[in-house]
C-alpha atoms as a PDB file:
ATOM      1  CA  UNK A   1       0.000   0.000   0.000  1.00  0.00           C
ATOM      2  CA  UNK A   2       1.547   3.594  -0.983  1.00  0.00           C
ATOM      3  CA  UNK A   3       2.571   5.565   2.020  1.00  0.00           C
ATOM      4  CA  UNK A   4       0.235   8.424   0.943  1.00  0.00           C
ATOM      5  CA  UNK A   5      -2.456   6.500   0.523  1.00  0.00           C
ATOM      6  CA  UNK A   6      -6.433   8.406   1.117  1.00  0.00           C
ATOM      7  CA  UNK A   7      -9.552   8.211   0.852  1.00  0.00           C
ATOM      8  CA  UNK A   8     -11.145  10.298  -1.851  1.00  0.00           C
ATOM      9  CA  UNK A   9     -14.401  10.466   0.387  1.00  0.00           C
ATOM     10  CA  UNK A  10     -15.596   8.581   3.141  1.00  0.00           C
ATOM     11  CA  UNK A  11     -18.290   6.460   0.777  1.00  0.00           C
ATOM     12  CA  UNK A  12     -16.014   3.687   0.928  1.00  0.00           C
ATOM     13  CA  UNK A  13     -15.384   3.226   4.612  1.00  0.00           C
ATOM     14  CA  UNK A  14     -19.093   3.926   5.137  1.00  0.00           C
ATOM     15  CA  UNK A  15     -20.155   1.374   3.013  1.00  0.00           C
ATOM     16  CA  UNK A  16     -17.806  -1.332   4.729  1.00  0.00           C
ATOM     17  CA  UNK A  17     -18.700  -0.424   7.897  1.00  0.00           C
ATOM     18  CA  UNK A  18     -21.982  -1.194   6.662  1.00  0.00           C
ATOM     19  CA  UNK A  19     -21.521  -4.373   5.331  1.00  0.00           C
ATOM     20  CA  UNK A  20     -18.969  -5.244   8.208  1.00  0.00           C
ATOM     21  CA  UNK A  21     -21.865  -4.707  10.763  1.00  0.00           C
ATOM     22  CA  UNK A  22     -24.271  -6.653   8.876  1.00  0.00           C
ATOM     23  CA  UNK A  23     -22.438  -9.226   7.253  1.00  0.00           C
ATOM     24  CA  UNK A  24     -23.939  -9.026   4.102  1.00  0.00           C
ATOM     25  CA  UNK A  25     -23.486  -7.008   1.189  1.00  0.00           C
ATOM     26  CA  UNK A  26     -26.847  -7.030   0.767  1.00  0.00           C
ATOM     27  CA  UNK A  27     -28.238  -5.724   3.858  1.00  0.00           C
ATOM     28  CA  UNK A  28     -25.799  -2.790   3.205  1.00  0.00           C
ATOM     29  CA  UNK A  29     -27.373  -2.221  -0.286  1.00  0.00           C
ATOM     30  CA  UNK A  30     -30.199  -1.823   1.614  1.00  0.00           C
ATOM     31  CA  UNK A  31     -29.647   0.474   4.392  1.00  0.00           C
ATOM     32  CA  UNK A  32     -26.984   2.917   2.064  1.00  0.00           C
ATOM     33  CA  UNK A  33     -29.827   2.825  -1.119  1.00  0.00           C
ATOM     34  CA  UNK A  34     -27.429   1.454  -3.314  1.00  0.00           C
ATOM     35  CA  UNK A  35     -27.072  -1.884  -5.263  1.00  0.00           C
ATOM     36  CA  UNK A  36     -25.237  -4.904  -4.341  1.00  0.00           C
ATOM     37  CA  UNK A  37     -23.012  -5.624  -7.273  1.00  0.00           C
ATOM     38  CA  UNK A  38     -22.348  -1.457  -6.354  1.00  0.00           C
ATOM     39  CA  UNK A  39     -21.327  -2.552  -2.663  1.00  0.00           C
ATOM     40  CA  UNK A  40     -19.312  -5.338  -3.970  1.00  0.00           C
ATOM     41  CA  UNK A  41     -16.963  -3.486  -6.431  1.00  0.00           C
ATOM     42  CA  UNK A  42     -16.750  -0.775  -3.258  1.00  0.00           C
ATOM     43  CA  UNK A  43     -15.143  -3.060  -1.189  1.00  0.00           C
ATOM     44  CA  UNK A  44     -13.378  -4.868  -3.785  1.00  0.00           C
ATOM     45  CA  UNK A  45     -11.474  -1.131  -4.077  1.00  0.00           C
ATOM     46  CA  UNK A  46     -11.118  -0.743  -0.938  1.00  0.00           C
ATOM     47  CA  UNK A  47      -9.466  -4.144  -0.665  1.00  0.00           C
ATOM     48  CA  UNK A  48      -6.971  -3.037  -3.384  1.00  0.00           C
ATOM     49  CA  UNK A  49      -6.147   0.144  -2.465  1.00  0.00           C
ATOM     50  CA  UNK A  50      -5.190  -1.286   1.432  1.00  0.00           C
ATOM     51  CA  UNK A  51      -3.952  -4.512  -0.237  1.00  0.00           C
ATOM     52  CA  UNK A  52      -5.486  -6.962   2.122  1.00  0.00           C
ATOM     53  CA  UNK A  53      -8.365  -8.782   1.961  1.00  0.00           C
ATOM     54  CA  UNK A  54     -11.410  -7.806   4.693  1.00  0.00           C
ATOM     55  CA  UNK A  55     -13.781 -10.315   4.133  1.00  0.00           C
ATOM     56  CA  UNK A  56     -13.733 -14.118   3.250  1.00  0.00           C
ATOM     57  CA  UNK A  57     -16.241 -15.371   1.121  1.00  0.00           C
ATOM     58  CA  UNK A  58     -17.774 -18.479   2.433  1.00  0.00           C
ATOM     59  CA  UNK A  59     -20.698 -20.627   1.325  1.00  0.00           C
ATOM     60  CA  UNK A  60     -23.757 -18.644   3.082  1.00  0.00           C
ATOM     61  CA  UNK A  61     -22.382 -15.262   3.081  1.00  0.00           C
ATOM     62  CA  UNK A  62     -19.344 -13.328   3.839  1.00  0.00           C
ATOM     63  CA  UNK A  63     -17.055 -13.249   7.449  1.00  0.00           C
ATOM     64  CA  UNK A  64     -14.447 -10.653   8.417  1.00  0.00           C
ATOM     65  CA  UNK A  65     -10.551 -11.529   8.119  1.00  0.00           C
ATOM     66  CA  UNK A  66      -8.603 -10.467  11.322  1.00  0.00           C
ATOM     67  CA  UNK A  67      -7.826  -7.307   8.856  1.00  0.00           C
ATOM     68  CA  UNK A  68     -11.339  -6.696   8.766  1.00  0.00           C
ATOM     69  CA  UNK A  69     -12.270  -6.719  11.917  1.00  0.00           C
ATOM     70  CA  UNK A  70      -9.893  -4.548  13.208  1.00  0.00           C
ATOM     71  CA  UNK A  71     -10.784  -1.736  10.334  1.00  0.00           C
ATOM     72  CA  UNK A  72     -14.571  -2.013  11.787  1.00  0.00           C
ATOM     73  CA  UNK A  73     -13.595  -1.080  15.204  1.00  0.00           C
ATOM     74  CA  UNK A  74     -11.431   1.753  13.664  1.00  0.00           C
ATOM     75  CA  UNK A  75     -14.052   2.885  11.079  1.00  0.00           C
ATOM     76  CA  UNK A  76     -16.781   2.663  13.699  1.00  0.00           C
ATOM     77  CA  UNK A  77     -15.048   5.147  16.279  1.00  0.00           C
ATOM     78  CA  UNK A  78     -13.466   7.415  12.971  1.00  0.00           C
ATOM     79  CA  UNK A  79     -16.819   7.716  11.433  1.00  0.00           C
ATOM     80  CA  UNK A  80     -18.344   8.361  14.682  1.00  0.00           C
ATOM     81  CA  UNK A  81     -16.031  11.088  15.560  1.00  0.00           C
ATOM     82  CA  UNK A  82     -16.352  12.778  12.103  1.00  0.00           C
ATOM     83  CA  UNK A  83     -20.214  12.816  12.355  1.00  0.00           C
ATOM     84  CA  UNK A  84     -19.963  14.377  16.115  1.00  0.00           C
ATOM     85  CA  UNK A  85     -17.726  17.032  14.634  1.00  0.00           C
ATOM     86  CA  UNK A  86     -19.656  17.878  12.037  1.00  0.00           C
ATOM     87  CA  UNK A  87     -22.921  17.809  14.137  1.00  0.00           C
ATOM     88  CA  UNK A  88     -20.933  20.073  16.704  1.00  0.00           C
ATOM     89  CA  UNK A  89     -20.096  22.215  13.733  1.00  0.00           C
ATOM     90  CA  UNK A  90     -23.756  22.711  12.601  1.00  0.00           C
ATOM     91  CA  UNK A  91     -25.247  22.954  15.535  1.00  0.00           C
ATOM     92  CA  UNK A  92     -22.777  25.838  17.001  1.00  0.00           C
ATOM     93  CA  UNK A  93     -24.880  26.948  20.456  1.00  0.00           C
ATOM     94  CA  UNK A  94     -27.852  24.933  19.392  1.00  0.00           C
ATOM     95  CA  UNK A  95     -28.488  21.701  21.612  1.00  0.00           C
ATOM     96  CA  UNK A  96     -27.112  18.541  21.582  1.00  0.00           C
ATOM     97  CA  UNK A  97     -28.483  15.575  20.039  1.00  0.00           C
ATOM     98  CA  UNK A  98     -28.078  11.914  21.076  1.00  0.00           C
ATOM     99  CA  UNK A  99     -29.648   9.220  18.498  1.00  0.00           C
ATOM    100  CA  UNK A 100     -31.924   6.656  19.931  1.00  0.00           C
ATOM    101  CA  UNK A 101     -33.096   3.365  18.177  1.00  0.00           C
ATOM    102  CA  UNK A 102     -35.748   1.144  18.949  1.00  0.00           C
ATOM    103  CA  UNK A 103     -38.290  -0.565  18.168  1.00  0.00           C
ATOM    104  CA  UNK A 104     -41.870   1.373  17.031  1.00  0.00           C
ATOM    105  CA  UNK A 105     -43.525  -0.634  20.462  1.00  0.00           C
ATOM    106  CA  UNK A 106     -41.267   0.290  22.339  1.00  0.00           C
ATOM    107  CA  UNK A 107     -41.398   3.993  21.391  1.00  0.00           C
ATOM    108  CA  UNK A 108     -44.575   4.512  21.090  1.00  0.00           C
ATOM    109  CA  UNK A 109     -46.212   2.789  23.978  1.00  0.00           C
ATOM    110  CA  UNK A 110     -43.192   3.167  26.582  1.00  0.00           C
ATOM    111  CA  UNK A 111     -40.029   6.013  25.374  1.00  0.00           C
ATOM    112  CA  UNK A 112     -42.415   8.550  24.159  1.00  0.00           C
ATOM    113  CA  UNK A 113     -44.783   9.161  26.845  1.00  0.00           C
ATOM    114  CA  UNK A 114     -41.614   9.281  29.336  1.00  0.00           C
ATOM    115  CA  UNK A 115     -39.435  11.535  27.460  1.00  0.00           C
ATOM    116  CA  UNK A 116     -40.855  14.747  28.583  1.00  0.00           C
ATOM    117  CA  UNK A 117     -39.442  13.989  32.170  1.00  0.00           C
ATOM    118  CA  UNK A 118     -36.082  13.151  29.939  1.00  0.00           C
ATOM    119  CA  UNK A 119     -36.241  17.034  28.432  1.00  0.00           C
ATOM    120  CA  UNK A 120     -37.358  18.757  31.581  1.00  0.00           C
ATOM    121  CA  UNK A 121     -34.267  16.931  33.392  1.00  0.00           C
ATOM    122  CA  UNK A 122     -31.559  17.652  30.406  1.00  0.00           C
ATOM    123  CA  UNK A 123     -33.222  20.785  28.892  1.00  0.00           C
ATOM    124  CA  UNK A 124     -29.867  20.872  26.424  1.00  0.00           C
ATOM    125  CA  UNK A 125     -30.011  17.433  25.162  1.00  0.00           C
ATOM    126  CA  UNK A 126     -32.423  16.684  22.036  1.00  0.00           C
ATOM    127  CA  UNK A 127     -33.382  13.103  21.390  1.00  0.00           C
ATOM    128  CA  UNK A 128     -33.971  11.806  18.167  1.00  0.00           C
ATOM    129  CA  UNK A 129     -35.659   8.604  17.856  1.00  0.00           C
ATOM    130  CA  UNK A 130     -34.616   6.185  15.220  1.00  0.00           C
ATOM    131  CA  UNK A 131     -36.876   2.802  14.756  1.00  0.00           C
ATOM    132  CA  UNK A 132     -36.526  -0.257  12.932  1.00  0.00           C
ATOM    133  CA  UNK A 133     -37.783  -4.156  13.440  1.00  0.00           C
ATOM    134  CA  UNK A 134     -34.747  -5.282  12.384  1.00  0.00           C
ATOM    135  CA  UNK A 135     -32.427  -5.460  15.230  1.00  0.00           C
ATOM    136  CA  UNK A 136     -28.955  -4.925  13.122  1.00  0.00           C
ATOM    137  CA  UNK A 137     -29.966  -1.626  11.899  1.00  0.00           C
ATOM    138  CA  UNK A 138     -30.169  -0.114  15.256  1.00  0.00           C
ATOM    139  CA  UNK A 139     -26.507  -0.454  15.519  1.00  0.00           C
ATOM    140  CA  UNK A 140     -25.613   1.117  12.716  1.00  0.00           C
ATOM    141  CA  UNK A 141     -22.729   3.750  13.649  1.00  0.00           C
ATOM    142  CA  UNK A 142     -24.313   6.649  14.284  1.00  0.00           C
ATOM    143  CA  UNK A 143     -26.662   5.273  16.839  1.00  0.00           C
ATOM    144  CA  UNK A 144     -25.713   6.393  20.125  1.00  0.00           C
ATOM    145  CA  UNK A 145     -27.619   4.248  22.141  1.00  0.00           C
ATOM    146  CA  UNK A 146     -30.225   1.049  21.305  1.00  0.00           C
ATOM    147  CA  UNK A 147     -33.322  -0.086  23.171  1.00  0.00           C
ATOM    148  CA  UNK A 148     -33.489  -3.918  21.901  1.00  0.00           C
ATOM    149  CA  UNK A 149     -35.797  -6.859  22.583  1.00  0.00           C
ATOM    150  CA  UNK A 150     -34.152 -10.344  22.852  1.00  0.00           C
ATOM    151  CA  UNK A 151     -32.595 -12.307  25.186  1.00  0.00           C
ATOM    152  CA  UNK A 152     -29.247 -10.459  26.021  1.00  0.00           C
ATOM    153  CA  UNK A 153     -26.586 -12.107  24.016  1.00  0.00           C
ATOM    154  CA  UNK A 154     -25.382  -8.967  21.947  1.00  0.00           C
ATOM    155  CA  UNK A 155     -21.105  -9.851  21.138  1.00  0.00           C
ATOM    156  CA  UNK A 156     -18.985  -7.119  21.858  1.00  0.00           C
ATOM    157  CA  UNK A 157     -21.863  -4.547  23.205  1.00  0.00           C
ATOM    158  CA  UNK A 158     -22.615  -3.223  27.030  1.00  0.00           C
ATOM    159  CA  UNK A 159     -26.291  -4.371  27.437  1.00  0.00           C
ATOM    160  CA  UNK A 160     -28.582  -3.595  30.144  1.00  0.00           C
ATOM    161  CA  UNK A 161     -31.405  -5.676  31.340  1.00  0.00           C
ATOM    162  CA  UNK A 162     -34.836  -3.034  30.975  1.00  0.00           C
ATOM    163  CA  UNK A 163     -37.481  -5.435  32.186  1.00  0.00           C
ATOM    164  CA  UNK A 164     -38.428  -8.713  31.758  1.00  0.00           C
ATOM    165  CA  UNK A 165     -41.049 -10.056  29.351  1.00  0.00           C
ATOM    166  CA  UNK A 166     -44.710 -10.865  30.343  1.00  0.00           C
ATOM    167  CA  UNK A 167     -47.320 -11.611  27.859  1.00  0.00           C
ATOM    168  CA  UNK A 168     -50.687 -11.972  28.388  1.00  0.00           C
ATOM    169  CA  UNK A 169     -54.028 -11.657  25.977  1.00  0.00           C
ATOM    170  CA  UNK A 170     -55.962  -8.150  26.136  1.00  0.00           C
ATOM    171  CA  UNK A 171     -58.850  -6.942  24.233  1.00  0.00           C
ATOM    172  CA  UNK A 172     -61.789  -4.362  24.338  1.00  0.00           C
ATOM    173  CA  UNK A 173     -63.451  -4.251  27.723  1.00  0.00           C
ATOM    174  CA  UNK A 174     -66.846  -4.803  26.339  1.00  0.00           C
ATOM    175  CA  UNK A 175     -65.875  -7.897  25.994  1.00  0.00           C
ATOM    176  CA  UNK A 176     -65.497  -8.903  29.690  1.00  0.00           C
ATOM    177  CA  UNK A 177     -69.477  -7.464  29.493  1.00  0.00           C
ATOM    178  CA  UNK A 178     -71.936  -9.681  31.323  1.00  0.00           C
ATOM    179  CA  UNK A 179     -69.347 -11.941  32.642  1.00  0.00           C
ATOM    180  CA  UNK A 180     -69.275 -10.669  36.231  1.00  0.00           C
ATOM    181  CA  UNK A 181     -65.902  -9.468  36.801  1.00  0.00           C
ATOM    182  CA  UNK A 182     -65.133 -13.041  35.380  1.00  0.00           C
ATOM    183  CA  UNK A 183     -62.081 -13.383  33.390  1.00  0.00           C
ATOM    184  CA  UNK A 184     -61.377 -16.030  30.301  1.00  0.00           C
ATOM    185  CA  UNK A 185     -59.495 -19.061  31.192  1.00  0.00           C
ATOM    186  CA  UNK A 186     -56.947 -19.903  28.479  1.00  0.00           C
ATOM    187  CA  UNK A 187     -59.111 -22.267  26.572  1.00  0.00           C
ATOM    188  CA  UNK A 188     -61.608 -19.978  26.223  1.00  0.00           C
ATOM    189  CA  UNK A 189     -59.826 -18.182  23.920  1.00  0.00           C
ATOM    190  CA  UNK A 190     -60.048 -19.607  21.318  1.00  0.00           C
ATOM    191  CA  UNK A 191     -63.450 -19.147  20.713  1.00  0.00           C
ATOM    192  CA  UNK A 192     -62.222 -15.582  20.237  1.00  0.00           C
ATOM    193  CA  UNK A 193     -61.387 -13.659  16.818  1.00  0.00           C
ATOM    194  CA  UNK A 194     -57.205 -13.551  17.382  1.00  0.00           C
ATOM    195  CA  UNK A 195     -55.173 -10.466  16.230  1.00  0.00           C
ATOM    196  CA  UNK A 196     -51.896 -11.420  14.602  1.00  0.00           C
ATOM    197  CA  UNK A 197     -48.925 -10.281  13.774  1.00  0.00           C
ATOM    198  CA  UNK A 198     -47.462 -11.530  10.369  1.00  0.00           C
ATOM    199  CA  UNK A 199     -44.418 -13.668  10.156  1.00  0.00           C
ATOM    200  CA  UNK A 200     -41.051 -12.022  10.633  1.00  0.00           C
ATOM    201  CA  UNK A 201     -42.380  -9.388  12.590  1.00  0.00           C
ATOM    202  CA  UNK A 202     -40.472  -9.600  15.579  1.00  0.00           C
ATOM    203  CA  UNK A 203     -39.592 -13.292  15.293  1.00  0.00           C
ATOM    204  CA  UNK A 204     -38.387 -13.864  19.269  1.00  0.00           C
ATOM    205  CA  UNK A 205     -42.285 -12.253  20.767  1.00  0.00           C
ATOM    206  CA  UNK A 206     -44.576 -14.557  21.379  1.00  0.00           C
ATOM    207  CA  UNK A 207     -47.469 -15.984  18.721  1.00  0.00           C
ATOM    208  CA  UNK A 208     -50.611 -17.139  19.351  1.00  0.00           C
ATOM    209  CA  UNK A 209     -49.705 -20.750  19.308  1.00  0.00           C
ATOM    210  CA  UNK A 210     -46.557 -20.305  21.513  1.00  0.00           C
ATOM    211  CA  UNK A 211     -49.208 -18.269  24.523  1.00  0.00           C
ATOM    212  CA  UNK A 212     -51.378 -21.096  24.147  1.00  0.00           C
ATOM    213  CA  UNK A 213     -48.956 -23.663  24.323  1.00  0.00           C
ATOM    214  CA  UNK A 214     -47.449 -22.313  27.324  1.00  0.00           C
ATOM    215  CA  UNK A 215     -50.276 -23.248  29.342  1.00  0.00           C
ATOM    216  CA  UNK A 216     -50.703 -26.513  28.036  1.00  0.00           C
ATOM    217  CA  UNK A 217     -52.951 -26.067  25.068  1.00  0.00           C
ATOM    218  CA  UNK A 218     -52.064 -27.896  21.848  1.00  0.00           C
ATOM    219  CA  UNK A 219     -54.344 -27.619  19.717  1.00  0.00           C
ATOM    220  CA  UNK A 220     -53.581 -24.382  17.407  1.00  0.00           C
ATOM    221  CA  UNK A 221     -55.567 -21.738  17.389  1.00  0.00           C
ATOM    222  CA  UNK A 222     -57.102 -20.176  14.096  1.00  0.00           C
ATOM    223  CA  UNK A 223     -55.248 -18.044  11.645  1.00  0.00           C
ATOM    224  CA  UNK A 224     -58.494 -16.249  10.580  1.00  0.00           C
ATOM    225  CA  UNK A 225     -58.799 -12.664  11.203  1.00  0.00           C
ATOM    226  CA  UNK A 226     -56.860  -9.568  10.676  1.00  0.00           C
ATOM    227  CA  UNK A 227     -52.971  -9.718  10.911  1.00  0.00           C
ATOM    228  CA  UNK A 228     -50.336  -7.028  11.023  1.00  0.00           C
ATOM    229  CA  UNK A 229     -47.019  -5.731   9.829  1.00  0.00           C
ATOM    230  CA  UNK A 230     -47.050  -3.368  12.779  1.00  0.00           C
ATOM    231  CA  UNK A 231     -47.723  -3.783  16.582  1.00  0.00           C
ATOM    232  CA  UNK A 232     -49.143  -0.890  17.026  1.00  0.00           C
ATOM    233  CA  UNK A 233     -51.696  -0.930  14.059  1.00  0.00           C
ATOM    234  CA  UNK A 234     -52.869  -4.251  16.234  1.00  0.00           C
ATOM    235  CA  UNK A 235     -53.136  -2.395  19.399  1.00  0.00           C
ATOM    236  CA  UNK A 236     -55.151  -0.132  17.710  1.00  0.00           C
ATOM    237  CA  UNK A 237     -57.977  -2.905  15.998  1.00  0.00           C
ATOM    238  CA  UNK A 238     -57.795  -4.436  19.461  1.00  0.00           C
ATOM    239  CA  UNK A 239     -58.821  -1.299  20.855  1.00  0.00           C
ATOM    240  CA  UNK A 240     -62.057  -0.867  18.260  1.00  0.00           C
ATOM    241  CA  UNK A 241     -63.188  -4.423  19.380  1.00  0.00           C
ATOM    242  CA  UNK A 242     -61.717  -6.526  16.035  1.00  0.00           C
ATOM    243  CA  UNK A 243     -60.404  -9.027  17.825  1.00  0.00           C
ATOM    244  CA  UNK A 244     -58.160  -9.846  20.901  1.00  0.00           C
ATOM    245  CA  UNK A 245     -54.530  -9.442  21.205  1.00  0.00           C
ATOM    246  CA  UNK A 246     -51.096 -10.419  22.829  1.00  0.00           C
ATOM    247  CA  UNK A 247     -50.057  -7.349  25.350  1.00  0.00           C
ATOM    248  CA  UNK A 248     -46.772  -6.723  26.653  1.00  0.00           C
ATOM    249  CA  UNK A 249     -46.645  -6.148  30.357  1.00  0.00           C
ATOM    250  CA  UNK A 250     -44.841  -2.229  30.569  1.00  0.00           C
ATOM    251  CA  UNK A 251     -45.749  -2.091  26.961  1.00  0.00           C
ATOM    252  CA  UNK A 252     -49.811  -2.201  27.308  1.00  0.00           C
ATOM    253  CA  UNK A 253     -49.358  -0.795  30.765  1.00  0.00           C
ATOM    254  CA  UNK A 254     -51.017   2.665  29.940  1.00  0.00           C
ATOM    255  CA  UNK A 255     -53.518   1.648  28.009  1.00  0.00           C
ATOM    256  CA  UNK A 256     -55.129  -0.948  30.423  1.00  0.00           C
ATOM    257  CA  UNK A 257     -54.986   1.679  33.628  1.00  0.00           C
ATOM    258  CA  UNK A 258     -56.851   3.839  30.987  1.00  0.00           C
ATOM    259  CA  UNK A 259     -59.580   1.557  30.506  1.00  0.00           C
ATOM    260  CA  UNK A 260     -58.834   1.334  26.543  1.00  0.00           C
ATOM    261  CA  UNK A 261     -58.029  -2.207  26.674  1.00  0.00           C
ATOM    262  CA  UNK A 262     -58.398  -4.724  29.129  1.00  0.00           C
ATOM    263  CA  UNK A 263     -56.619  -7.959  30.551  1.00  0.00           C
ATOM    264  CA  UNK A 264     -58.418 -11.142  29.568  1.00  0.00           C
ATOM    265  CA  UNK A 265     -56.720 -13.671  32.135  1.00  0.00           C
ATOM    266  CA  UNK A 266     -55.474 -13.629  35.143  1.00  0.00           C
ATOM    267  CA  UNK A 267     -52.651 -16.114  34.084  1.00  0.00           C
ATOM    268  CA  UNK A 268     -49.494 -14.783  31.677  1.00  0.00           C
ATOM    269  CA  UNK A 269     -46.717 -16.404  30.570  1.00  0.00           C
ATOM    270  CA  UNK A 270     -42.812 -14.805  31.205  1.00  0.00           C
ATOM    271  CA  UNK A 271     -39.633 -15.512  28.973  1.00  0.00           C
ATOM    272  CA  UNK A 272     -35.654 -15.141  29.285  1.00  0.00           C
ATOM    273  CA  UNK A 273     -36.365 -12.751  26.877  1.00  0.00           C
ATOM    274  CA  UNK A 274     -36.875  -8.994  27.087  1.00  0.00           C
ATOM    275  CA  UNK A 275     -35.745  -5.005  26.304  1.00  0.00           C
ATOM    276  CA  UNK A 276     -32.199  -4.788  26.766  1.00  0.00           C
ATOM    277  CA  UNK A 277     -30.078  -1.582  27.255  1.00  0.00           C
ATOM    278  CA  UNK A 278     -27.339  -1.516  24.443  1.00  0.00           C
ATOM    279  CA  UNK A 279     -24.580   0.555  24.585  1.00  0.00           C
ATOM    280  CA  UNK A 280     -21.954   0.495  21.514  1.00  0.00           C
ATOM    281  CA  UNK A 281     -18.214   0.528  23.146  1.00  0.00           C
ATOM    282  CA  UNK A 282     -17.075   3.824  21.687  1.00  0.00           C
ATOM    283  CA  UNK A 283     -19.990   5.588  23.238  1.00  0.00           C
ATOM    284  CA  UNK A 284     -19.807   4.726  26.682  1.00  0.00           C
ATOM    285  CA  UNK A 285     -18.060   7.656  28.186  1.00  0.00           C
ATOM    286  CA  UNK A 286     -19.700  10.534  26.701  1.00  0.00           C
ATOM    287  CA  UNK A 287     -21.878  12.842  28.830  1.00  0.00           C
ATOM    288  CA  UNK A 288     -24.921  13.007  27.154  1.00  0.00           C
ATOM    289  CA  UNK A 289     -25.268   9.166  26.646  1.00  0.00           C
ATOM    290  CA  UNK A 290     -24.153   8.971  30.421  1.00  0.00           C
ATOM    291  CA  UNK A 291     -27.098  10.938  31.547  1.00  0.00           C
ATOM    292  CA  UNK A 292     -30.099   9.013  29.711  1.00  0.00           C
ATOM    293  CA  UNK A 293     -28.461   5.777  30.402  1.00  0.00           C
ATOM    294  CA  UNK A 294     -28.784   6.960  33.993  1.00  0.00           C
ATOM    295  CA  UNK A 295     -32.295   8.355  33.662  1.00  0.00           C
ATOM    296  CA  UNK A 296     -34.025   5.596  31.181  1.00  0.00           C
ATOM    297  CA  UNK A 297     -32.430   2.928  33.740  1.00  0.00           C
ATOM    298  CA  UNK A 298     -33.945   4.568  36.723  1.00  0.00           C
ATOM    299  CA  UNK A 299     -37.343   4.926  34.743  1.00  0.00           C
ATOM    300  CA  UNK A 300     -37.462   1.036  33.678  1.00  0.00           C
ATOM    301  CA  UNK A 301     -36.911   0.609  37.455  1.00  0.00           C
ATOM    302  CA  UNK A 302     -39.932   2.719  38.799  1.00  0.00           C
ATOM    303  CA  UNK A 303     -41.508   1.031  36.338  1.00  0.00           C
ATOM    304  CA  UNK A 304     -41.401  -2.505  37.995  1.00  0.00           C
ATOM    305  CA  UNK A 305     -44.378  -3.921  39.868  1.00  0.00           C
ATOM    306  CA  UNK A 306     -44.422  -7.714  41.291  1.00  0.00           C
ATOM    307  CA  UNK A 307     -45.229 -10.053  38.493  1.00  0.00           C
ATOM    308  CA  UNK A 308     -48.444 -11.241  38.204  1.00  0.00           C
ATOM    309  CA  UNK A 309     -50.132 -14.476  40.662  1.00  0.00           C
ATOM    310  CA  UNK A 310     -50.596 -16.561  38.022  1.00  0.00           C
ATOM    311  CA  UNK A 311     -47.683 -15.850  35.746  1.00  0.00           C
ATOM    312  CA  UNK A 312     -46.062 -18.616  34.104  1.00  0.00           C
ATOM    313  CA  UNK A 313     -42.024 -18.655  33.142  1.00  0.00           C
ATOM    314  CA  UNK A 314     -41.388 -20.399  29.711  1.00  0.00           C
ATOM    315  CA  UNK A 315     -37.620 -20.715  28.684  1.00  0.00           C
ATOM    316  CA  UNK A 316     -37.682 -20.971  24.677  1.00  0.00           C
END
């Protein structure tokens, strides 16, 4: 490699950061709005001009070389750097900004409503929220901080246990009309229009066959009815009295104290699963990040209530 060697722009580290993060050139296509042959002959230049090779090719995809890896740490930390500086640039005495990804859920049902307690708190500090379903793209490198559901396992990334999950089925309360303050047992559910959400929308939350089967019930239940690309569009049809729906304890929280939906057992069913904290190496020491780790962690913790009597732990 020539001792002056430089980077015309910064397309091509962006792009292998990119496709570094994701391990795939495709995924990378994706997210930059470019082609993959396009992202291919990228880092096929960039391989040239460093002369070593970044990525091996193997038979389902692509892997970093030792090389490789230790140009993603780099390029993660120098691309982060030159977007603070040029953010610090722009803004001049305006306020800070810290990026937050999550999931739409999560934002809408839980972040949202609590961030005004954020802002009164850290009057300087904007947040700008940032959400995907796919949990890769949240950790893209100018993410400052992540709010993902799974089960903890993220390699090389600070994570923070938020809460637990619970599931349980909700619905309209008219539906609990004429019952006596009686709730459903689990098998009466399924004589119940479902609400579902549509395959490879969040994969790891529970389905209406893994609920069911939680407390013993085989027999599936039907796939009739409306289904969803979007959690929140469900809420929202279980709300209007189309059908019932799987609620998230701390999720569905709000919406059952204000009467717009309400709990249709007394049983739920609990997971190793849950929202997890994540916090990207290179960002752990700055102020701003500092302070709404602090605050979001002390919120998730006023936030817990003993689980419910009849809750039920499934490990899957």
């Amino acid at each position: 490699m020539p001792d002056d060697f430089r980077l015309s722009s910064l397309d091509l580290l962006t792009v292998f950061e990119s496709a570094a993060r994701q391990l795939s050139f495709t995924a990378a296509a994706n997210e930059l709005g470019a082609t993959q042959p396009a992202v291919s002959q990228q880092i096929k230049r960039l391989e040239k001009e460093l002369g070593v090779r970044l990525f091996d090719r193997i038979y389902r995809g692509i892997e970093l070389t030792e090389a490789g890896q230790l140009l993603l740490e780099h390029a993660q930390e120098g691309l982060e750097s030159f977007r603070r500086g040029i953010n610090e640039v722009r803004a001049g005495s305006q306020h800070e900004v810290i990026n937050i990804a999550t999931d739409f859920a999560f934002a809408a049902y839980w972040l949202v409503p609590r961030l005004p307690r954020f802002q009164q708190l850290y009057p300087d500090i904007d947040v700008s929220l940032v959400t995907s379903e796919r949990n890769k793209s949240m950790l893209r490198a100018d993410i400052d901080i992540a709010v993902i559901f799974g089960d903890g396992r993220f390699r090389h990334l600070e994570s923070h246990l938020l809460f637990s999950e619970e599931a349980y089925p909700l619905g309209s309360p008219r539906l609990l009309e004429g019952r006596n303050g009686k709730l459903f047992t689990p098998a009466e559910l399924a004589s119940l229009p479902m609400l579902h959400l549509q395959p490879g929308v969040h994969t790891d939350w529970y389905t209406w066959n893994s609920l069911l089967a939680a407390w013993g019930i085989r027999e599936a239940p039907s796939v009739a009815g409306l289904s969803f690309d979007n959690y929140t569009l469900l809420v929202q049809a279980a709300i209007a009295g189309r059908g019932i729906a799987i609620g998230w304890r701390y999720l569905t929280d709000t919406l059952l104290e204000q009467g717009l939906l309400a709990r249709l057992t007394a049983e739920s069913v609990s997971s190793h699963f849950g929202y997890h904290l994540i916090l990207p190496e290179r960002k752990r020491r700055i102020r701003l990040i500092e302070a709404f780790v602090q605050w979001i962690r002390q919120e998730a913790a006023s936030a817990q209530s003993p689980a419910s009597s009849g809750s039920i732990t499934l490990t899957y």
